[in-house]
Protein backbone atom coordinates (compact mmCIF):
# COMPACT_ATOMS: atom_id res chain seq x y z
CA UNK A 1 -4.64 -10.57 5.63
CA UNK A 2 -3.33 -6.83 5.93
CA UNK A 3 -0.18 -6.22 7.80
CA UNK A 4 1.25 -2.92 9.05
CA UNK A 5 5.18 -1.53 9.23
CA UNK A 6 6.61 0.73 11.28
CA UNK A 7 7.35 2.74 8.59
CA UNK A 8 3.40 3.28 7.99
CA UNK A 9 3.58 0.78 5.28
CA UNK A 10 0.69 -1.44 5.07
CA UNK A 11 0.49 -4.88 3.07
CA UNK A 12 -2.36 -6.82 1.58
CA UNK A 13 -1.17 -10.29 1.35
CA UNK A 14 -2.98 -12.58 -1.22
CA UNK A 15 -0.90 -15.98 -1.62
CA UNK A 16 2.35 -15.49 -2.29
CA UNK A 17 1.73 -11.54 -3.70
CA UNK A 18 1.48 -8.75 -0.99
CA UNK A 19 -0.21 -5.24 -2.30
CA UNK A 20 1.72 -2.38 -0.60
CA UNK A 21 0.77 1.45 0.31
CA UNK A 22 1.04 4.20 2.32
CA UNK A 23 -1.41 4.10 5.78
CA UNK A 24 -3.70 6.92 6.46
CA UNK A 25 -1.84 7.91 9.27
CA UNK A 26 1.01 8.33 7.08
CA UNK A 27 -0.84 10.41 4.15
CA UNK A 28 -2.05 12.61 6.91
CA UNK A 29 1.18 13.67 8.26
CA UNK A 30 2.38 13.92 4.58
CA UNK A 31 -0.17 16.37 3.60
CA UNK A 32 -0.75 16.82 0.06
CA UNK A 33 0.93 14.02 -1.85
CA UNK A 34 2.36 15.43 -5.49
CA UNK A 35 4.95 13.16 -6.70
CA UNK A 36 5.37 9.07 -6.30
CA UNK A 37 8.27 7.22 -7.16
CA UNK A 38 7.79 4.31 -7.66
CA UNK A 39 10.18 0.98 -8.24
CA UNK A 40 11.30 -0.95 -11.25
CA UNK A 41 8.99 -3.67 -12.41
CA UNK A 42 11.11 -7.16 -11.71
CA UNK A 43 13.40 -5.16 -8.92
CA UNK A 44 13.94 -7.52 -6.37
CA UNK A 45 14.50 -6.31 -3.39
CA UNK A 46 15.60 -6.84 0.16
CA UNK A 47 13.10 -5.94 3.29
CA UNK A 48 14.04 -2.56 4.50
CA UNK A 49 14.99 -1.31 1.10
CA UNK A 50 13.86 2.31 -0.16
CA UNK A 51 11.51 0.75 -3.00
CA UNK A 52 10.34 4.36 -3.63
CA UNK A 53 9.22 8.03 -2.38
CA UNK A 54 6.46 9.87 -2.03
CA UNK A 55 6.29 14.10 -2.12
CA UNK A 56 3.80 15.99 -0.73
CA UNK A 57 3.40 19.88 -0.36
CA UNK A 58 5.14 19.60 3.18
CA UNK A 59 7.96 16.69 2.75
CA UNK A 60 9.23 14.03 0.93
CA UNK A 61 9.60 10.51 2.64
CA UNK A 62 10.83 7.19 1.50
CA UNK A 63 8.52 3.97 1.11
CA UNK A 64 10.70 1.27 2.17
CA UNK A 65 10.02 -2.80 1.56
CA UNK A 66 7.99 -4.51 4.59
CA UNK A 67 9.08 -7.97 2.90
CA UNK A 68 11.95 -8.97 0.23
CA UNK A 69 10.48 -9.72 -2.72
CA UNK A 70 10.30 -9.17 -6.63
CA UNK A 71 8.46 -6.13 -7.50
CA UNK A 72 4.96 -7.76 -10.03
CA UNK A 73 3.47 -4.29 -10.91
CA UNK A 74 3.07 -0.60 -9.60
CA UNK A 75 0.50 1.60 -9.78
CA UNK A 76 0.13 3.24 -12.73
CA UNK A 77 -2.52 5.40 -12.08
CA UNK A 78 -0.98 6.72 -8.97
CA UNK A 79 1.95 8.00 -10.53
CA UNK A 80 -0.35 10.14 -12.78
CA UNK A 81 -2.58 10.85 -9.75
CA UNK A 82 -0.18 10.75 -6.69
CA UNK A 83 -3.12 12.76 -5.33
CA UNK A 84 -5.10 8.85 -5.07
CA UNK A 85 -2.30 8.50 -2.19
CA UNK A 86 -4.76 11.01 0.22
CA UNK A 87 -8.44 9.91 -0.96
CA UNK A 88 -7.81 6.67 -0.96
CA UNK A 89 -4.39 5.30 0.18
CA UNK A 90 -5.42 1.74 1.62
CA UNK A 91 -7.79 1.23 -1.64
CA UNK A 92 -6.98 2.73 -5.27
CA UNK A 93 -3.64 4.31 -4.09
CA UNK A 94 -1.40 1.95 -3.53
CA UNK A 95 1.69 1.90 -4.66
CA UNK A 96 3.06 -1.36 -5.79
CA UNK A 97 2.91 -5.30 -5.46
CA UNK A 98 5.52 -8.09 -4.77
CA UNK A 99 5.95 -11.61 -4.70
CA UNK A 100 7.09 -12.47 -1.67
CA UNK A 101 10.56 -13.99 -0.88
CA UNK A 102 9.95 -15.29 2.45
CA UNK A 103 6.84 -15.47 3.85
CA UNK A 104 7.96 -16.05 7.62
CA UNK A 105 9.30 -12.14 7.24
CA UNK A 106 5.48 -11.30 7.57
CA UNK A 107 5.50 -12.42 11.38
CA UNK A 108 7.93 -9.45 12.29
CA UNK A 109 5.04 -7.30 11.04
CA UNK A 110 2.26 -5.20 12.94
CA UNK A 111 -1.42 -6.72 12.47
CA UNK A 112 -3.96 -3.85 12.37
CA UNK A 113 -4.64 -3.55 16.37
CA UNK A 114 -0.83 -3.23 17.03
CA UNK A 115 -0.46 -0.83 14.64
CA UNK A 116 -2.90 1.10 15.83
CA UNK A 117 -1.53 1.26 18.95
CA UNK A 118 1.43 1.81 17.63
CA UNK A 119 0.43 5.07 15.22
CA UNK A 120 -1.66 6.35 18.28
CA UNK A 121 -5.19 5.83 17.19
């Protein structure tokens, strides 16, 4: 199941562990991504927390949590390649996954037809 955030967050949830990006709408308005930030392995955090940022050649933006959780493992690979956040930023460049705190948070999120209409496309 993939869920979407206003924020242009999206979130593969497996079980009880949700994978967590940027969208492509997002990595297009970015532009160029250079730098990721990403958060502390075994952070737990609230929903609506900054959990990170991401840089590109035109801004910087926050990544914020779509659920409260516990912070499993980030991605390595895109903090040496924060470009992985452009080619691929539903696939190889994600940014980090949680175990989920509360699963009934994922019902305030978008499923991929709302957030479609939501980002405009």
């Amino acid at each position: 199941m993939i869920k979407y955030t206003e924020d242009h967050e999206w979130l593969s949830i497996e079980g009880d562990t949700a994978t967590v990006g940027i969208t492509v709408h997002a990595q297009d308005a970015l532009g160029d991504v250079v730098f990721v930030d990403l958060p502390e392995v075994g952070a737990s955090l609230a929903q609506k927390d900054v959990a990170g940022v991401v840089e590109s050649v035109k801004a910087a933006a926050d990544v914020y949590m779509p659920v409260s959780g516990e912070v499993l493992e980030v991605n390595e690979a895109l903090r040496a390649d924060p470009s992985l956040a452009n080619s691929d930023p539903q696939g190889a460049g994600w940014f980090f996954k949680v175990k989920l705190a509360d699963a009934a948070q994922l019902e305030t999120l978008m499923d991929e037809a709302a957030y479609k209409g939501f980002a405009g496309g």
